[in-house]
PDB file of N, CA and C in Angstrom:
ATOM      1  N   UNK A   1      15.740 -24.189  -2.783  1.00  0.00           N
ATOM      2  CA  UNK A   1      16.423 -23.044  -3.355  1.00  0.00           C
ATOM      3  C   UNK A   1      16.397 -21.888  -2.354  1.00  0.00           C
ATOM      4  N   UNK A   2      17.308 -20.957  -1.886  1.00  0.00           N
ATOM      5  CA  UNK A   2      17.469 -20.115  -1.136  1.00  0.00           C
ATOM      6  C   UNK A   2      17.054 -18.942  -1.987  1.00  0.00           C
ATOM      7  N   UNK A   3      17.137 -17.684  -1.569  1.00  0.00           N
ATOM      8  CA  UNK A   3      16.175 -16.696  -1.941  1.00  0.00           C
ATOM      9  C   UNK A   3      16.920 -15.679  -1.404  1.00  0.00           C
ATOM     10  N   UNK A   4      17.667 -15.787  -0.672  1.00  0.00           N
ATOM     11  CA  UNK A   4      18.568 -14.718   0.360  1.00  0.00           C
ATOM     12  C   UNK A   4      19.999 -14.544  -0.702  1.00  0.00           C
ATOM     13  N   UNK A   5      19.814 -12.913  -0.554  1.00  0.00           N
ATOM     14  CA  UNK A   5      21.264 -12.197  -1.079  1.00  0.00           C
ATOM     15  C   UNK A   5      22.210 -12.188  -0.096  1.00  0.00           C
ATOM     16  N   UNK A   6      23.371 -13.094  -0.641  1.00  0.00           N
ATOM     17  CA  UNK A   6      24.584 -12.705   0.622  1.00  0.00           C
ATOM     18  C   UNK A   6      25.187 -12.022  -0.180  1.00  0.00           C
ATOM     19  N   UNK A   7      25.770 -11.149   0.597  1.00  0.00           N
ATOM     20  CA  UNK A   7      26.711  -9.576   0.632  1.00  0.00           C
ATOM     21  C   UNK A   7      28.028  -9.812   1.612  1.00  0.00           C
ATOM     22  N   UNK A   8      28.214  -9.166   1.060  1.00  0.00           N
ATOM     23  CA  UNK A   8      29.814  -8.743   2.148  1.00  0.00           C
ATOM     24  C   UNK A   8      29.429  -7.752   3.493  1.00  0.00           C
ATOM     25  N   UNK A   9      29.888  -7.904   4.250  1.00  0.00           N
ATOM     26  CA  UNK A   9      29.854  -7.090   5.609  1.00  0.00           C
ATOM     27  C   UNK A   9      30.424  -6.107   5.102  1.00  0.00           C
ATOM     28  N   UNK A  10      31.358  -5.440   4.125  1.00  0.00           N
ATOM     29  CA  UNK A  10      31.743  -4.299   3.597  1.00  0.00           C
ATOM     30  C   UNK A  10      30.615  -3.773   2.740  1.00  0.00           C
ATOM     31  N   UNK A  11      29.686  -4.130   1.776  1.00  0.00           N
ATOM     32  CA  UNK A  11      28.573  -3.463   1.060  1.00  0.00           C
ATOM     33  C   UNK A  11      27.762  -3.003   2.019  1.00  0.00           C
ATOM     34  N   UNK A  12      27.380  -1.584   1.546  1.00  0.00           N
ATOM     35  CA  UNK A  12      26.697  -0.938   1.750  1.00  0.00           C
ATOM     36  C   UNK A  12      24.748  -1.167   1.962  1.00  0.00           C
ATOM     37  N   UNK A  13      24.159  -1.881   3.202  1.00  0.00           N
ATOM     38  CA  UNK A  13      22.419  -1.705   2.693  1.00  0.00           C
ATOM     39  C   UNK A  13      22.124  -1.065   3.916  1.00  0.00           C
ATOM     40  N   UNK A  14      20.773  -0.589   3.476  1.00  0.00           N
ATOM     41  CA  UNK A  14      19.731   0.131   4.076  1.00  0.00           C
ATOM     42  C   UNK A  14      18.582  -1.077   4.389  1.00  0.00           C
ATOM     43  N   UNK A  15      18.653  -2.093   5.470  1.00  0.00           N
ATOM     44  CA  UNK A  15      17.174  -2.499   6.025  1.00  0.00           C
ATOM     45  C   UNK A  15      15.988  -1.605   5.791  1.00  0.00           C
ATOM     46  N   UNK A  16      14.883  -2.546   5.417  1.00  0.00           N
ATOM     47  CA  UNK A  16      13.825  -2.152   4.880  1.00  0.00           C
ATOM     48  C   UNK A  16      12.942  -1.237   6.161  1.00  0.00           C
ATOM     49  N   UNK A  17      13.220  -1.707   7.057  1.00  0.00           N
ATOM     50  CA  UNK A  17      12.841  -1.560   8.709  1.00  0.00           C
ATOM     51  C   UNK A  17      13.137   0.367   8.761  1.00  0.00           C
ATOM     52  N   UNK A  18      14.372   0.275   8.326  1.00  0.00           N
ATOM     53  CA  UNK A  18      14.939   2.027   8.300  1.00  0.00           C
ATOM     54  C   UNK A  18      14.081   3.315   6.665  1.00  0.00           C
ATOM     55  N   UNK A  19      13.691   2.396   6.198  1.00  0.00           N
ATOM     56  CA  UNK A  19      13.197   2.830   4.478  1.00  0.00           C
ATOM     57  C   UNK A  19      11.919   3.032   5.064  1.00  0.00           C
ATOM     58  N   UNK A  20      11.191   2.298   5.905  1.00  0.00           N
ATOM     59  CA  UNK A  20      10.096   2.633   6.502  1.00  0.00           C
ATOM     60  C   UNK A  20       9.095   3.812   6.721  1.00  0.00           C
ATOM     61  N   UNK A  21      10.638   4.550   7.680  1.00  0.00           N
ATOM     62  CA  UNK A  21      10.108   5.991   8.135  1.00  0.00           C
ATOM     63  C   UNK A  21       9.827   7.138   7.060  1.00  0.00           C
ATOM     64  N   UNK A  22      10.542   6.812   5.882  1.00  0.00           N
ATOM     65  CA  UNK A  22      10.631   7.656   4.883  1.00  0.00           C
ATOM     66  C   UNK A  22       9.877   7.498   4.036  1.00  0.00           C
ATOM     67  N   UNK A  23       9.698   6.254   3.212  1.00  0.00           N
ATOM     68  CA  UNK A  23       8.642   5.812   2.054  1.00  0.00           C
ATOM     69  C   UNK A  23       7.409   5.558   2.539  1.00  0.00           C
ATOM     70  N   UNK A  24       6.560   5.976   1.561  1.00  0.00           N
ATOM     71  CA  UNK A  24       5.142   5.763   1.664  1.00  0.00           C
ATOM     72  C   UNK A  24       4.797   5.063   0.916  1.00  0.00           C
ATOM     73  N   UNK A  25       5.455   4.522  -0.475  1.00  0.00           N
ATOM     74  CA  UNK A  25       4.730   3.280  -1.397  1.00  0.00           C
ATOM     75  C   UNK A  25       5.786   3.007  -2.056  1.00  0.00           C
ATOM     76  N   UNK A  26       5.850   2.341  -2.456  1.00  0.00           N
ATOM     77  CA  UNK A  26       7.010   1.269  -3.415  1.00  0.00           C
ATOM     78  C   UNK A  26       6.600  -0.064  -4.106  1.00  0.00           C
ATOM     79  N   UNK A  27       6.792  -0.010  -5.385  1.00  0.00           N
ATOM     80  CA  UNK A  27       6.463  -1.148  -6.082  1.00  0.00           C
ATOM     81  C   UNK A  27       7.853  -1.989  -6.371  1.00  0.00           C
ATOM     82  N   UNK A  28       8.980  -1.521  -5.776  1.00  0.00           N
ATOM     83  CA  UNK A  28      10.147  -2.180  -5.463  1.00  0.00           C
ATOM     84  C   UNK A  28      10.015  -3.847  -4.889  1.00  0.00           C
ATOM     85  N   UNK A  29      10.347  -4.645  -5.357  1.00  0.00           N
ATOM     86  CA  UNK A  29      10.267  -6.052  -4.008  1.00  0.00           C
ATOM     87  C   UNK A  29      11.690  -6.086  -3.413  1.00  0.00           C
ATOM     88  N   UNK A  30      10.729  -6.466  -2.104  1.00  0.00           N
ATOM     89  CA  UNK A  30      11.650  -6.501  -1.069  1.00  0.00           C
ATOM     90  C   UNK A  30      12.373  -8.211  -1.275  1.00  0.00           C
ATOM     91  N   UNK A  31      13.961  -7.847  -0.531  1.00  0.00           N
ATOM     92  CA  UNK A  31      14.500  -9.600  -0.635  1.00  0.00           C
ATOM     93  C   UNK A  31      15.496  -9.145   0.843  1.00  0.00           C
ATOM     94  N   UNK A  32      15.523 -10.920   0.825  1.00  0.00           N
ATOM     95  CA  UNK A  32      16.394 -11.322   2.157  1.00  0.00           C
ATOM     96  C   UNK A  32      18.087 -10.973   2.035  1.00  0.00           C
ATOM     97  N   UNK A  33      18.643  -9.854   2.632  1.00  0.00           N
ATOM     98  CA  UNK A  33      19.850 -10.336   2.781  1.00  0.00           C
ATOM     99  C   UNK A  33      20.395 -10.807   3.884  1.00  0.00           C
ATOM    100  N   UNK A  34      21.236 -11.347   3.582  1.00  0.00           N
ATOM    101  CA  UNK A  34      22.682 -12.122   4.694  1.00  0.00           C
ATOM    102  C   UNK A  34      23.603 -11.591   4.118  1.00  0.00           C
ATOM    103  N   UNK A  35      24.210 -11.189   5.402  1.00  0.00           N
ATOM    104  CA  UNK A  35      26.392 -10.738   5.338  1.00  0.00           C
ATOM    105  C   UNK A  35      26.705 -11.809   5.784  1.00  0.00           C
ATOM    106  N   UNK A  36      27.915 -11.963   4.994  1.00  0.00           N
ATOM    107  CA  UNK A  36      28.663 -12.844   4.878  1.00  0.00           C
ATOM    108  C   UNK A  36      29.595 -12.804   5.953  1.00  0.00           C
ATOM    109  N   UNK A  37      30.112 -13.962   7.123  1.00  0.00           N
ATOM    110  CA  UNK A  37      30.904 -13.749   7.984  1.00  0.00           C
ATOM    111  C   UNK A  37      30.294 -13.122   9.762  1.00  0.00           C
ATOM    112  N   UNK A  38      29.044 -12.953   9.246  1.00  0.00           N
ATOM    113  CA  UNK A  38      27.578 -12.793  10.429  1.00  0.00           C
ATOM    114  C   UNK A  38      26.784 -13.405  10.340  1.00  0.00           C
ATOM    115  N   UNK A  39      25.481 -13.294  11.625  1.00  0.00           N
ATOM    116  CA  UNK A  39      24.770 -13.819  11.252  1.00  0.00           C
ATOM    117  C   UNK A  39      23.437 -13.204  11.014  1.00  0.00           C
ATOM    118  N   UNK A  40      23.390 -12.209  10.758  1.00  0.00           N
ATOM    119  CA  UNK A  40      22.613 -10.847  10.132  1.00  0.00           C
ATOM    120  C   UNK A  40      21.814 -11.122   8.840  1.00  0.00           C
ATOM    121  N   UNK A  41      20.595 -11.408   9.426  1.00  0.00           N
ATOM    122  CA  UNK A  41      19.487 -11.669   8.101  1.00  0.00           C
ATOM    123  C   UNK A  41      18.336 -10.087   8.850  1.00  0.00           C
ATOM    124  N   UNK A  42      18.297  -9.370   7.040  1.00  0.00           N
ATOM    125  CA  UNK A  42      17.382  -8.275   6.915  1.00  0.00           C
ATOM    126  C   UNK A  42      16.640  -8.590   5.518  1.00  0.00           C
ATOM    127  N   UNK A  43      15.708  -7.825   5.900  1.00  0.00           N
ATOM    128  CA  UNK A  43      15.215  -7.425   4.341  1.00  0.00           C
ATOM    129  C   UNK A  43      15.477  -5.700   3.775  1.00  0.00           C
ATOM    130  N   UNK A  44      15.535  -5.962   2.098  1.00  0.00           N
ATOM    131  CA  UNK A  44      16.050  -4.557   1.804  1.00  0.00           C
ATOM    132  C   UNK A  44      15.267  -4.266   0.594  1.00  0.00           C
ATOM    133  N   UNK A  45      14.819  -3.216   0.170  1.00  0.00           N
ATOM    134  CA  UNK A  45      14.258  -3.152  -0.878  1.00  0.00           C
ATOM    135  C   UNK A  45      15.735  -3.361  -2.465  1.00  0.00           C
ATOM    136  N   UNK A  46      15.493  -4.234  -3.446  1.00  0.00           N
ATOM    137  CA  UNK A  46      16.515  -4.555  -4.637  1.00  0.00           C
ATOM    138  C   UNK A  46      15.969  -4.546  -5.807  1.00  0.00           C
ATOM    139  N   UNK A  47      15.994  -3.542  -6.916  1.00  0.00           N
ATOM    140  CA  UNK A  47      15.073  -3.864  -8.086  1.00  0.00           C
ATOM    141  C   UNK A  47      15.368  -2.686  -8.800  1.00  0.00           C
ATOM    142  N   UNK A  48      13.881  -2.384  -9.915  1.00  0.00           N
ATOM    143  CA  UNK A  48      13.549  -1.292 -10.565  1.00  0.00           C
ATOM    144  C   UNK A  48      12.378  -0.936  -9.763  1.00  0.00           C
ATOM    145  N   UNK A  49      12.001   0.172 -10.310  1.00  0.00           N
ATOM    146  CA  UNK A  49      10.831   0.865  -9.764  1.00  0.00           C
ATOM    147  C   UNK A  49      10.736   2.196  -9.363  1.00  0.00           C
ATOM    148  N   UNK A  50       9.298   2.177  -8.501  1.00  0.00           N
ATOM    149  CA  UNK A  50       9.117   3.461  -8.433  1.00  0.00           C
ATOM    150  C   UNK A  50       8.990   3.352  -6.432  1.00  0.00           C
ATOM    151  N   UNK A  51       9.240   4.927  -6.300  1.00  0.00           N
ATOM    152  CA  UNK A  51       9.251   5.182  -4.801  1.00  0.00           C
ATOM    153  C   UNK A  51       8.553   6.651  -3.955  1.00  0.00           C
ATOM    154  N   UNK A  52       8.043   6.326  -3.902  1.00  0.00           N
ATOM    155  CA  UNK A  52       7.079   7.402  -3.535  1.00  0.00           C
ATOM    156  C   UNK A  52       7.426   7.847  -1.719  1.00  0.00           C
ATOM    157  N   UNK A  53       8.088   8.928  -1.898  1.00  0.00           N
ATOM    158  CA  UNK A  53       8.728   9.118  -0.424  1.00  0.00           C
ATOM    159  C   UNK A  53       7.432  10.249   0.530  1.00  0.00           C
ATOM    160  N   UNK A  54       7.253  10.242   1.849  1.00  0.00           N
ATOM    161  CA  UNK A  54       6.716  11.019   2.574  1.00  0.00           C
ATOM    162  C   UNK A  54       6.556  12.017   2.291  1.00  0.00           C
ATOM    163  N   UNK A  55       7.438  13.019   1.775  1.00  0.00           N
ATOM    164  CA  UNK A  55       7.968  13.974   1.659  1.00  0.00           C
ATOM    165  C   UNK A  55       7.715  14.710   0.801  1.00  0.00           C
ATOM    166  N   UNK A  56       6.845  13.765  -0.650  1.00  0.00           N
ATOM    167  CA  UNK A  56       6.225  13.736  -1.477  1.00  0.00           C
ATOM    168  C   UNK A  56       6.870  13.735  -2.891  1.00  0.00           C
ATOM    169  N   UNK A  57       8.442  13.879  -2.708  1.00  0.00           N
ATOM    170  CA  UNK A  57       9.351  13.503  -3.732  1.00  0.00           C
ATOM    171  C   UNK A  57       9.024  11.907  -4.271  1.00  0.00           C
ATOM    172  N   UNK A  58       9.191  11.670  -5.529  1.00  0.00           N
ATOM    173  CA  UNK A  58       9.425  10.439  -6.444  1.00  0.00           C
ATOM    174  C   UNK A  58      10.393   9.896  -6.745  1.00  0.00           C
ATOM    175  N   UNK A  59      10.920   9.200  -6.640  1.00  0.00           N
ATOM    176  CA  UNK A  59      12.229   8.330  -7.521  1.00  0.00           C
ATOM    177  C   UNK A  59      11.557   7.079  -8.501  1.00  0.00           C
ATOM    178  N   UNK A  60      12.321   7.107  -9.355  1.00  0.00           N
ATOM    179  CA  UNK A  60      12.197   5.900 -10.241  1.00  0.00           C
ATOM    180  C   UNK A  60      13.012   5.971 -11.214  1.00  0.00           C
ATOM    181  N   UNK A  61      13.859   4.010 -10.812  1.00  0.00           N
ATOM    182  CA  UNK A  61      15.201   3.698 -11.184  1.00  0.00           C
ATOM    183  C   UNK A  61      15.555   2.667 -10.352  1.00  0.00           C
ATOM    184  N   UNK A  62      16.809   2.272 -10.045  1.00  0.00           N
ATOM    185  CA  UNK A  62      17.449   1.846  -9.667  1.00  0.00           C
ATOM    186  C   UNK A  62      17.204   1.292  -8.171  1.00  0.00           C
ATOM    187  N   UNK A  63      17.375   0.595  -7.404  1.00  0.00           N
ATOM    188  CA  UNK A  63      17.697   0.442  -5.974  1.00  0.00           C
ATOM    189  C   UNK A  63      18.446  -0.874  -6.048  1.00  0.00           C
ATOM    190  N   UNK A  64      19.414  -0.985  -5.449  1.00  0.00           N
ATOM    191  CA  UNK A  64      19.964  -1.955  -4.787  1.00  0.00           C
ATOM    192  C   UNK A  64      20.197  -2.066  -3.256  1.00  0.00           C
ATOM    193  N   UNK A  65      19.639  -3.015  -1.985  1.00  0.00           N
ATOM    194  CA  UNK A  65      20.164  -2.730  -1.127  1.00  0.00           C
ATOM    195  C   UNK A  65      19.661  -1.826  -0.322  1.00  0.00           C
ATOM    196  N   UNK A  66      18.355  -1.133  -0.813  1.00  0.00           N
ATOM    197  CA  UNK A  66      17.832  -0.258  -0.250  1.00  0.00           C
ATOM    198  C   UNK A  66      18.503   1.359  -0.055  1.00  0.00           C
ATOM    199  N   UNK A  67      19.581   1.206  -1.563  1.00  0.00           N
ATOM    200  CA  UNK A  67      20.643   2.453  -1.863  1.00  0.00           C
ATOM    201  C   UNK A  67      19.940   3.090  -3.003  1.00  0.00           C
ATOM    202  N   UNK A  68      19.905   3.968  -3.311  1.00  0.00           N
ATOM    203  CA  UNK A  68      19.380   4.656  -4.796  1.00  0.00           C
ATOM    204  C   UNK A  68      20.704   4.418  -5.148  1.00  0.00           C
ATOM    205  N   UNK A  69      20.369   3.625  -6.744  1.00  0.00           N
ATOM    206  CA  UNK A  69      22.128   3.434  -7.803  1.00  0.00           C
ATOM    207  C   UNK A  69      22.080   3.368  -8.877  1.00  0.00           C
ATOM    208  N   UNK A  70      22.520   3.982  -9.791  1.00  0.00           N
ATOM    209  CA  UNK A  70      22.133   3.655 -11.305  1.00  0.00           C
ATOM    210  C   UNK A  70      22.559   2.311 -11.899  1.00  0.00           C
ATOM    211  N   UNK A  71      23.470   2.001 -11.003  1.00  0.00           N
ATOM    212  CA  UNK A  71      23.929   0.130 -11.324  1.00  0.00           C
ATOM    213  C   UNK A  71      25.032   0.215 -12.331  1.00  0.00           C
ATOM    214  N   UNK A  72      25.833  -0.418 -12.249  1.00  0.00           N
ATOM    215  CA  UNK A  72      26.620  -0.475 -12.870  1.00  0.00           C
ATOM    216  C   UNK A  72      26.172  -0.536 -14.956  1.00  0.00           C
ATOM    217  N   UNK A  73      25.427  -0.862 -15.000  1.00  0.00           N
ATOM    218  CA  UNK A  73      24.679  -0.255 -16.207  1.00  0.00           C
ATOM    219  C   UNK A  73      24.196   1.212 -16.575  1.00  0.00           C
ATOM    220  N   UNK A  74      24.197   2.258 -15.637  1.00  0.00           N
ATOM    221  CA  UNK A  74      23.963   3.362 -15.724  1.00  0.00           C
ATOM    222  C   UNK A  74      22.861   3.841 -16.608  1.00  0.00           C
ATOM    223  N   UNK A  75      21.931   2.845 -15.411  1.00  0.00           N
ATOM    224  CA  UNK A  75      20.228   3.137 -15.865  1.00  0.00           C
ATOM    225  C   UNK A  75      20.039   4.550 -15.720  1.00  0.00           C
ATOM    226  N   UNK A  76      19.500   5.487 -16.411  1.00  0.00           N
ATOM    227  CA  UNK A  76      18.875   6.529 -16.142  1.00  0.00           C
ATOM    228  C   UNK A  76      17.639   6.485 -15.172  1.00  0.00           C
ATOM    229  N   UNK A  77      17.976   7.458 -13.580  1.00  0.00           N
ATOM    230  CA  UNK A  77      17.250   7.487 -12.587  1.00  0.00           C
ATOM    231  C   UNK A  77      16.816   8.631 -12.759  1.00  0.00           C
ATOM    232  N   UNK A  78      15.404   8.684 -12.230  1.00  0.00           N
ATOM    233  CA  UNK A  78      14.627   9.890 -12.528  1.00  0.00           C
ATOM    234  C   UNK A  78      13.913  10.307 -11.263  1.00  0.00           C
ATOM    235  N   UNK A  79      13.911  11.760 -10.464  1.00  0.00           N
ATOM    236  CA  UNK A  79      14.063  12.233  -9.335  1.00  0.00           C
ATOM    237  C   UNK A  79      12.853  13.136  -9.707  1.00  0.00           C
ATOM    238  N   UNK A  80      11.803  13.561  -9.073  1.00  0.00           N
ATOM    239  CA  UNK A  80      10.554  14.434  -8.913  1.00  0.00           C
ATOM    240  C   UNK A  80      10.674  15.582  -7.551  1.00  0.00           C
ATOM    241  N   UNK A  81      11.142  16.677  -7.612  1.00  0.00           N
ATOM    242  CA  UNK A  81      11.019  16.797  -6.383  1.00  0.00           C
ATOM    243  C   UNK A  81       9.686  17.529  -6.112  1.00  0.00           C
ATOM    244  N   UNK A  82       9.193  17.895  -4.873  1.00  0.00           N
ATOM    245  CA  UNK A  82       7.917  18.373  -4.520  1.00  0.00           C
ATOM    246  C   UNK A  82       7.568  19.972  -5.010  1.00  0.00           C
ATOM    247  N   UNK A  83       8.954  20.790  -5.471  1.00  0.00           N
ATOM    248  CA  UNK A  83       8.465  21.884  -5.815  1.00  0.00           C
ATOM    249  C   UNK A  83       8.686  22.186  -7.420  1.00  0.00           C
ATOM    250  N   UNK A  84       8.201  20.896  -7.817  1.00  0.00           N
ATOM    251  CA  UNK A  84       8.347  20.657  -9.054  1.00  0.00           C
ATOM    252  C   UNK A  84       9.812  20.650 -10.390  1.00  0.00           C
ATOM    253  N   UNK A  85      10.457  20.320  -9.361  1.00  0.00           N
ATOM    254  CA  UNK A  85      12.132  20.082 -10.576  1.00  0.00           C
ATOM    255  C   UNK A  85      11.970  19.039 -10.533  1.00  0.00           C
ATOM    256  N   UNK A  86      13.040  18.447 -11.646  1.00  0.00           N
ATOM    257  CA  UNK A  86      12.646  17.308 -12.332  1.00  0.00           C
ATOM    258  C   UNK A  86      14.710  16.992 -12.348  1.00  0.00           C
ATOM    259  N   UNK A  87      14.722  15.909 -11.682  1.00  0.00           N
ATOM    260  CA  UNK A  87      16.014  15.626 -12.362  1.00  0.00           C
ATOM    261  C   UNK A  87      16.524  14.074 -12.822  1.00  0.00           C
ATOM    262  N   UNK A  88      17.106  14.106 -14.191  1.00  0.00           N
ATOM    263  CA  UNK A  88      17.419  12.532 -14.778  1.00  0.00           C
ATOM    264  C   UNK A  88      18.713  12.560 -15.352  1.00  0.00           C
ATOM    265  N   UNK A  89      19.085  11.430 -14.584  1.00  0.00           N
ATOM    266  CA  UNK A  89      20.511  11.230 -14.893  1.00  0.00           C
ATOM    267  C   UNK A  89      21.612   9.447 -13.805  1.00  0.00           C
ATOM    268  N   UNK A  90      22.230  10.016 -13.637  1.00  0.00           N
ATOM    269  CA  UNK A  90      22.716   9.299 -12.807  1.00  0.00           C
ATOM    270  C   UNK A  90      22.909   9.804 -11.239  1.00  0.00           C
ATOM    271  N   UNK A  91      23.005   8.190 -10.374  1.00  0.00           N
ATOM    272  CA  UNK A  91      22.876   8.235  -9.188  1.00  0.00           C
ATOM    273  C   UNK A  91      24.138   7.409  -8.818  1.00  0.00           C
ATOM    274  N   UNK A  92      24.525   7.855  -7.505  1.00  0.00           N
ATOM    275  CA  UNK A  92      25.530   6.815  -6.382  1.00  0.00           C
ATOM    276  C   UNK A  92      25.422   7.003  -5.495  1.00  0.00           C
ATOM    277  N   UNK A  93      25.060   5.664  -5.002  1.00  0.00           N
ATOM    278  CA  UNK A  93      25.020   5.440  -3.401  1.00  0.00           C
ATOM    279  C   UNK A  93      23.884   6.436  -2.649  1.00  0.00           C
ATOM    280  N   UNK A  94      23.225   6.881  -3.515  1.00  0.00           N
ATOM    281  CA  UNK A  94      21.805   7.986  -2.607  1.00  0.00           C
ATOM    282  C   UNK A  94      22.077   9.094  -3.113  1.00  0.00           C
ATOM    283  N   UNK A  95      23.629   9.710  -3.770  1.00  0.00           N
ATOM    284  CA  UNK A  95      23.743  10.386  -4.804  1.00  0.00           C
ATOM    285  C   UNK A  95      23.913  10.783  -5.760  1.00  0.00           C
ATOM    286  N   UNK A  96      23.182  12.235  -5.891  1.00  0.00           N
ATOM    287  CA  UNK A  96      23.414  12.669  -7.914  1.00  0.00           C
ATOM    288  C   UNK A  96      24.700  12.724  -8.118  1.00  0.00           C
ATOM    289  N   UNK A  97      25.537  12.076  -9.339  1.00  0.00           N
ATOM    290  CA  UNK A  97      26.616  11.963  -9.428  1.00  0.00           C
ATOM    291  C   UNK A  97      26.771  11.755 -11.053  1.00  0.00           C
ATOM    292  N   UNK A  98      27.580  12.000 -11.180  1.00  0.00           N
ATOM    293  CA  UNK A  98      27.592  11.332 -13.278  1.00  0.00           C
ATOM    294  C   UNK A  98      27.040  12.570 -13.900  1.00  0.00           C
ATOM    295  N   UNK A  99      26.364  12.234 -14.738  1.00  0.00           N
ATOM    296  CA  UNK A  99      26.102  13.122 -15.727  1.00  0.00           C
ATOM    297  C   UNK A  99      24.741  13.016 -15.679  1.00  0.00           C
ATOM    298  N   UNK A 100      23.936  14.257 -15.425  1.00  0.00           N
ATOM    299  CA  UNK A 100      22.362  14.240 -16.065  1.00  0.00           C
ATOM    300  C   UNK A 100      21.770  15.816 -15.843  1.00  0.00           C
ATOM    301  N   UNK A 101      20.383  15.721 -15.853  1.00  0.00           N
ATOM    302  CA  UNK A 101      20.207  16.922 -16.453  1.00  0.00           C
ATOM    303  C   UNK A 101      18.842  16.961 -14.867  1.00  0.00           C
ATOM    304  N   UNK A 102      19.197  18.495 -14.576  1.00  0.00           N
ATOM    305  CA  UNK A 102      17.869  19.258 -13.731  1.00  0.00           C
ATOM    306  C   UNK A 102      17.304  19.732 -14.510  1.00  0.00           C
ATOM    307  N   UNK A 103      15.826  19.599 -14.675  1.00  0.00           N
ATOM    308  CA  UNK A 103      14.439  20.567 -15.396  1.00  0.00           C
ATOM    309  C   UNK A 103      13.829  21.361 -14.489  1.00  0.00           C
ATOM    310  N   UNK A 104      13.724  22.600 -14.047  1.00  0.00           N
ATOM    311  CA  UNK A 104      13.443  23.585 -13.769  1.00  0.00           C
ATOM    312  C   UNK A 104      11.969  24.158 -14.131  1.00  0.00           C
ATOM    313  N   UNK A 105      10.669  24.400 -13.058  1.00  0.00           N
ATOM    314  CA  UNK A 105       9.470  24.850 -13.790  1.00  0.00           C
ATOM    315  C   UNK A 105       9.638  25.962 -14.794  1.00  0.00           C
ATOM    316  N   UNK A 106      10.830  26.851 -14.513  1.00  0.00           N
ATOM    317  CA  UNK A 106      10.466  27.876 -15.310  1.00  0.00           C
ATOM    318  C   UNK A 106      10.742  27.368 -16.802  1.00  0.00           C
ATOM    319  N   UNK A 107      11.324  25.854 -17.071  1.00  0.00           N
ATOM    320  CA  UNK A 107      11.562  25.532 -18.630  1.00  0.00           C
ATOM    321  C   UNK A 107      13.154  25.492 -18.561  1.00  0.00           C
ATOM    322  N   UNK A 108      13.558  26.242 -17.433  1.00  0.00           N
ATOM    323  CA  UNK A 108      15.285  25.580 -18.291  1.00  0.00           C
ATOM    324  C   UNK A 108      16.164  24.406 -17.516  1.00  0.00           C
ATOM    325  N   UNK A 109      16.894  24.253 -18.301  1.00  0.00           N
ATOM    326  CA  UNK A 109      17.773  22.832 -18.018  1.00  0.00           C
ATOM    327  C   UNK A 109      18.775  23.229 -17.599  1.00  0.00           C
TER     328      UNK A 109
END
């Protein structure tokens, strides 16, 4: 049984190799992709979970591809940033997009 995601040379991933410099922990699992029409084998982070970036921001939600995405299901992704806002809602492609809500320390939305 193979184990490797083939993709299109047109989809969008982020090698795990490049996620590196930025993340500091992830309970994401990593998987093999192949493009289709190359011969380009990476690994990328693909799942749910949580992501704990350098930077000291949080995500948890979505990844495909090593992309922040709410998925075509439009999981609610939830964003921590370091000076304490809070934002949940939807994501594309690495951005906030769709509909959701910023929480603000001082209490407002």
């Amino acid at each position: 049984m193979n184990n490797n995601v083939k993709v299109s040379n047109k989809e969008i991933c982020i090698p795990h190799k490049l996620l590196e410099n930025i993340i500091k922990e992830t309970d994401i699992q990593q998987v093999v992709i192949e493009e289709e029409e190359t011969e380009l084998f990476f690994t990328s982070l693909t799942g749910q979970g949580k992501i704990y970036f350098k930077n000291n921001t949080t995500y948890e939600g979505n990844i495909k591809y090593g992309i922040l995405d709410s998925g075509e299901e439009k999981k609610t992704c939830k964003i921590n940033f370091p000076n304490s806002t809070r934002y949940e809602g939807d994501i594309k492609q690495n951005q906030i997009s769709g509909s959701g809500t910023y929480y603000f320390p001082t209490g407002s939305m």
